[in-house]
Protein backbone atom coordinates (compact mmCIF):
# COMPACT_ATOMS: atom_id res chain seq x y z
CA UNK A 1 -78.68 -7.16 25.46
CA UNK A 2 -79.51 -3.96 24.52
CA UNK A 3 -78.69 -1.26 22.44
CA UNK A 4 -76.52 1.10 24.12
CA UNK A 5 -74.53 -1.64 25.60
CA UNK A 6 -73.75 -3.28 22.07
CA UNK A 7 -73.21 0.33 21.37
CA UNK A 8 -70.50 0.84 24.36
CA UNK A 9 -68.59 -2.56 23.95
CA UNK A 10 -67.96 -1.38 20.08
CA UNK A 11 -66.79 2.36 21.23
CA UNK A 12 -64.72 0.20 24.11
CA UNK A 13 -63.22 -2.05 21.47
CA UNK A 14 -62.54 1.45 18.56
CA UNK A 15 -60.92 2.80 21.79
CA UNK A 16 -58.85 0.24 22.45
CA UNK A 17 -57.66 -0.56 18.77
CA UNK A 18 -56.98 3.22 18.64
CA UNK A 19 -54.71 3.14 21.43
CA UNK A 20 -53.30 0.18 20.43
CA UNK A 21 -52.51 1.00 16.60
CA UNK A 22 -51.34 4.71 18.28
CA UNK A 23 -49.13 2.79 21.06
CA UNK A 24 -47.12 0.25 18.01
CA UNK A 25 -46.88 3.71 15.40
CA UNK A 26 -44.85 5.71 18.04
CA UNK A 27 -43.45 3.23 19.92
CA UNK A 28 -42.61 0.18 18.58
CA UNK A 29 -41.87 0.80 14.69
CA UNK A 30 -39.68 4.22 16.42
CA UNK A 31 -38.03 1.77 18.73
CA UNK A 32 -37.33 -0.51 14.98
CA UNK A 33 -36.09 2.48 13.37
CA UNK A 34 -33.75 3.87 16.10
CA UNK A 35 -32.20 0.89 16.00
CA UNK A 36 -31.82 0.64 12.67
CA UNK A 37 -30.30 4.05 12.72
CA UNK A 38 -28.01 2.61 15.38
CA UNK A 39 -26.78 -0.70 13.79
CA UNK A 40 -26.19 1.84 10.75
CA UNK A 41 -24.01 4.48 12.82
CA UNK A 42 -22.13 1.51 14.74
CA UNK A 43 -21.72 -0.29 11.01
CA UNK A 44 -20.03 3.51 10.13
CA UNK A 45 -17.96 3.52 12.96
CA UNK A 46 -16.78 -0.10 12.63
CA UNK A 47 -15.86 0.84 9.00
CA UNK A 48 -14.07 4.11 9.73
CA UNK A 49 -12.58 2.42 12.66
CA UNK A 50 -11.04 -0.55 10.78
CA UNK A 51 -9.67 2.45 7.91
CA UNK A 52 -8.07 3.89 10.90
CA UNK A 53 -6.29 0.39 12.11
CA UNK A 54 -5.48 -0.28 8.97
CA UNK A 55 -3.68 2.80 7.95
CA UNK A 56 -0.59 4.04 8.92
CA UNK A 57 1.08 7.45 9.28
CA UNK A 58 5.28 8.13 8.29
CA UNK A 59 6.03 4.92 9.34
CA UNK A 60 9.09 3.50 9.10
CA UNK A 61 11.34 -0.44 9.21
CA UNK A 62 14.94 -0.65 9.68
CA UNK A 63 16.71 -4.34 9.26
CA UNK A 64 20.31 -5.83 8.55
CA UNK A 65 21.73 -8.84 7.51
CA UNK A 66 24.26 -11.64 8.45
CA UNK A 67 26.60 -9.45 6.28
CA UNK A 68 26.18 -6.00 7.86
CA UNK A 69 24.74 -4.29 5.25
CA UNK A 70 21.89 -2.11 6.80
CA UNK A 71 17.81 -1.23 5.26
CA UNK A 72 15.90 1.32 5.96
CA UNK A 73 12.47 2.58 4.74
CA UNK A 74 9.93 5.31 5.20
CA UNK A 75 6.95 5.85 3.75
CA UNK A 76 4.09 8.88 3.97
CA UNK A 77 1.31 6.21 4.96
CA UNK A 78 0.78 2.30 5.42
CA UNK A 79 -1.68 -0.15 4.20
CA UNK A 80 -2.01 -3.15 6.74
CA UNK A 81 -3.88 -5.73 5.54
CA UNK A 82 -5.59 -6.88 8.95
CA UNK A 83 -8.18 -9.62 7.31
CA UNK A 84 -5.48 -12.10 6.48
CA UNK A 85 -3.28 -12.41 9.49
CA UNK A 86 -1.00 -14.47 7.43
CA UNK A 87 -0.32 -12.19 5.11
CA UNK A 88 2.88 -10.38 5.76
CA UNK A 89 2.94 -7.65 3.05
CA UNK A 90 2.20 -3.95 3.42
CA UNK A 91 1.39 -1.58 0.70
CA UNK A 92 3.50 1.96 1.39
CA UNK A 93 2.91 5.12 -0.47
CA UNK A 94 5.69 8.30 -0.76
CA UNK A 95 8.73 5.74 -0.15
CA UNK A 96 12.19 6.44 -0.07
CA UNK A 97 14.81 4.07 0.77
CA UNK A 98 18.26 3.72 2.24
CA UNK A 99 20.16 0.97 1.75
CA UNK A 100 23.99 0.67 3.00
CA UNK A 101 25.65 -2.14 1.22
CA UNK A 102 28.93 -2.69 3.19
CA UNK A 103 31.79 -1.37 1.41
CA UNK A 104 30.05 -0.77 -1.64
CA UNK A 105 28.00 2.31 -1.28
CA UNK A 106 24.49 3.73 -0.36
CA UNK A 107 21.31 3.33 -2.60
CA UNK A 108 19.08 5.17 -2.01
CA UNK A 109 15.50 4.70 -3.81
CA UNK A 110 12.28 7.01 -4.02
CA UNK A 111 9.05 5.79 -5.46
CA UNK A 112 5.44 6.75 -5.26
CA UNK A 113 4.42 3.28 -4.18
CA UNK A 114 5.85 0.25 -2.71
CA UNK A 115 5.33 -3.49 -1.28
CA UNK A 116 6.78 -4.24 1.46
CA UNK A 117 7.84 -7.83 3.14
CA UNK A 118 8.00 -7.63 6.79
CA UNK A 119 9.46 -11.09 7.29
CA UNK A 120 12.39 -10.73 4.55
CA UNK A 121 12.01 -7.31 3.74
CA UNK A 122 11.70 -8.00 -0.13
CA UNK A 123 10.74 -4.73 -1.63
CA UNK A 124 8.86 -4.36 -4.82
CA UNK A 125 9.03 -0.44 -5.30
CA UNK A 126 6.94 0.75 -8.33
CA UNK A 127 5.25 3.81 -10.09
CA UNK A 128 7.82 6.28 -10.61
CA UNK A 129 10.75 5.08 -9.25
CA UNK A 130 14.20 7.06 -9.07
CA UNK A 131 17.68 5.22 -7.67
CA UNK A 132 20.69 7.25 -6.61
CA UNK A 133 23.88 5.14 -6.77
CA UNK A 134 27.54 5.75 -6.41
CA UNK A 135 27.49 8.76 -9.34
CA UNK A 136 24.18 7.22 -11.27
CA UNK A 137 21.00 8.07 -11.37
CA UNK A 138 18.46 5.68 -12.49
CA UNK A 139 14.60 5.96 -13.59
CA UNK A 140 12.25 3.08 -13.88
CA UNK A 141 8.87 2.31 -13.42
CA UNK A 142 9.68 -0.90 -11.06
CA UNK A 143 12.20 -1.45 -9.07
CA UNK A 144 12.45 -4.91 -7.17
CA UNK A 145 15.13 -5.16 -4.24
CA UNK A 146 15.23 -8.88 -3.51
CA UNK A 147 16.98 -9.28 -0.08
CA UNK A 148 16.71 -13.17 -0.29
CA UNK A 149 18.65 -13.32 -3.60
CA UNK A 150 20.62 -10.03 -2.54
CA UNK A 151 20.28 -8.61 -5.90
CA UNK A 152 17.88 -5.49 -7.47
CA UNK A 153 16.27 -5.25 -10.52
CA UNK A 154 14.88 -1.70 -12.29
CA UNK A 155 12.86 -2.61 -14.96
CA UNK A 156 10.23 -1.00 -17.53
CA UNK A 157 10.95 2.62 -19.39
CA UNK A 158 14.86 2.42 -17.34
CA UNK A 159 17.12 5.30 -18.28
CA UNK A 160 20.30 5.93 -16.41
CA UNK A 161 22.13 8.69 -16.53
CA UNK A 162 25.75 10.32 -14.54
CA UNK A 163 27.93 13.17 -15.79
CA UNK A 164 29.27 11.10 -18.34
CA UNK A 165 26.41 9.63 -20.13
CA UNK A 166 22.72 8.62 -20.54
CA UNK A 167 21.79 5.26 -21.43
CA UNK A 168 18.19 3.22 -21.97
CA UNK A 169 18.00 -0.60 -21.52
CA UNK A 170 15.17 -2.79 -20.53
CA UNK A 171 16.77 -4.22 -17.08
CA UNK A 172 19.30 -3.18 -14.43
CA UNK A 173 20.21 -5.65 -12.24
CA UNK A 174 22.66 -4.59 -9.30
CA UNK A 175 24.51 -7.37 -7.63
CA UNK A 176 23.90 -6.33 -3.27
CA UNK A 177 27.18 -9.01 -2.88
CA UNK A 178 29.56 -7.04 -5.48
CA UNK A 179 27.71 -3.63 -6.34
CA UNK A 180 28.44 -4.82 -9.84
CA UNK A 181 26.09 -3.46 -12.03
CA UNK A 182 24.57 -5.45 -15.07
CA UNK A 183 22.76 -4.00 -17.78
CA UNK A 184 20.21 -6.42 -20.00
CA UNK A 185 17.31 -5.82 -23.08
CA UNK A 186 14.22 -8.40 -23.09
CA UNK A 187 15.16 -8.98 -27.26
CA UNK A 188 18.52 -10.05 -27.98
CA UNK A 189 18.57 -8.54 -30.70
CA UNK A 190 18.27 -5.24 -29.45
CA UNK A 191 20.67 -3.08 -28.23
CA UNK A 192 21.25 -0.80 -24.76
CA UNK A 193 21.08 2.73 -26.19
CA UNK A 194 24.13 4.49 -25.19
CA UNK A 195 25.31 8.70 -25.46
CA UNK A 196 28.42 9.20 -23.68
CA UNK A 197 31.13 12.09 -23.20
CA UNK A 198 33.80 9.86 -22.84
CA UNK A 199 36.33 10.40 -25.38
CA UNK A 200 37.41 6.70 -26.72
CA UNK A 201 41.09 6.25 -28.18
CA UNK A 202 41.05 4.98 -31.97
């Protein structure tokens, strides 16, 4: 064989690696990274997407019971917990609450956050919670209105107040059958703190 053909076949063969290494540098690892930028964008999307589903704007549930006493609740946005179908809570943020207790009067409730129970409606209402009922005005840091044992319960830093007096206790627990209003302290020994402008006979 001789020279200049040894010498061809090895410029044929640099040619060919050329254009091959040129050929997988644009085309191939581009092709790689395009996709990656795609599977990237479409992981954004699904993320943003599932925020969107999950999040809901002034929504609002309305219920009643077997004694006609009537729920309703609205809230500035919705947390739906869509990975656990089973779970039947949503988290609610700027609540406020009307609740018609037949012949006993309206509560109404605001809070800056809530849980809600879509099956029973059992609301756990917490972080700055304010109750408006009958003449009183309560403030409490949790308020939980149990519809299964149709009773509330405003707990943590509670003061109530009406044009007759202000009092702190630990608990208020309304009665949703009576209205009756029941006022308890965690220690026994301790007392319900009490200023009032009534004027008490001696």
């Amino acid at each position: 064989m001789k020279l200049t053909s040894v010498f061809q076949i090895i410029i044929i063969f640099l040619v060919i690696l050329i254009l091959g290494i040129f050929y997988y540098i644009f085309f191939v690892s581009n092709q790689v990274s395009l996709n990656s930028v795609e599977d990237i964008e479409e992981k954004k999307f699904d993320g943003i997407n599932k925020e969107i589903k999950n999040q809901l704007i002034n929504i609002e549930y309305n219920s009643s019971d077997e004694n006609g006493n009537t729920f309703y609740i609205n809230a500035e946005r919705a947390i739906v917990e869509t990975d656990n179908i089973d779970d039947n809570n949503v988290s609610l943020e700027g609540v406020v609450s009307i609740i018609n207790l037949k012949e006993k009067g309206i509560i109404n409730v605001y809070s800056k956050s809530a849980l809600y129970n879509k099956i029973n409606n059992n609301t756990y209402f917490f972080n700055k919670v304010r109750v408006e009922y009958l003449d009183n005005v309560i403030y409490s840091e949790n308020l939980d209105i149990i519809f299964t044992d149709k009773t509330s319960k405003a707990y943590n830093n509670v003061i109530l107040n009406n044009n007759k007096l202000n009092l702190t206790t630990d608990k208020i627990i309304i009665d949703m059958l009576t209205g009756d209003i029941k006022l308890e302290m965690n220690d026994n020994l301790k007392k319900v703190k009490l200023i009032t402008d009534y004027d008490f006979a001696n």
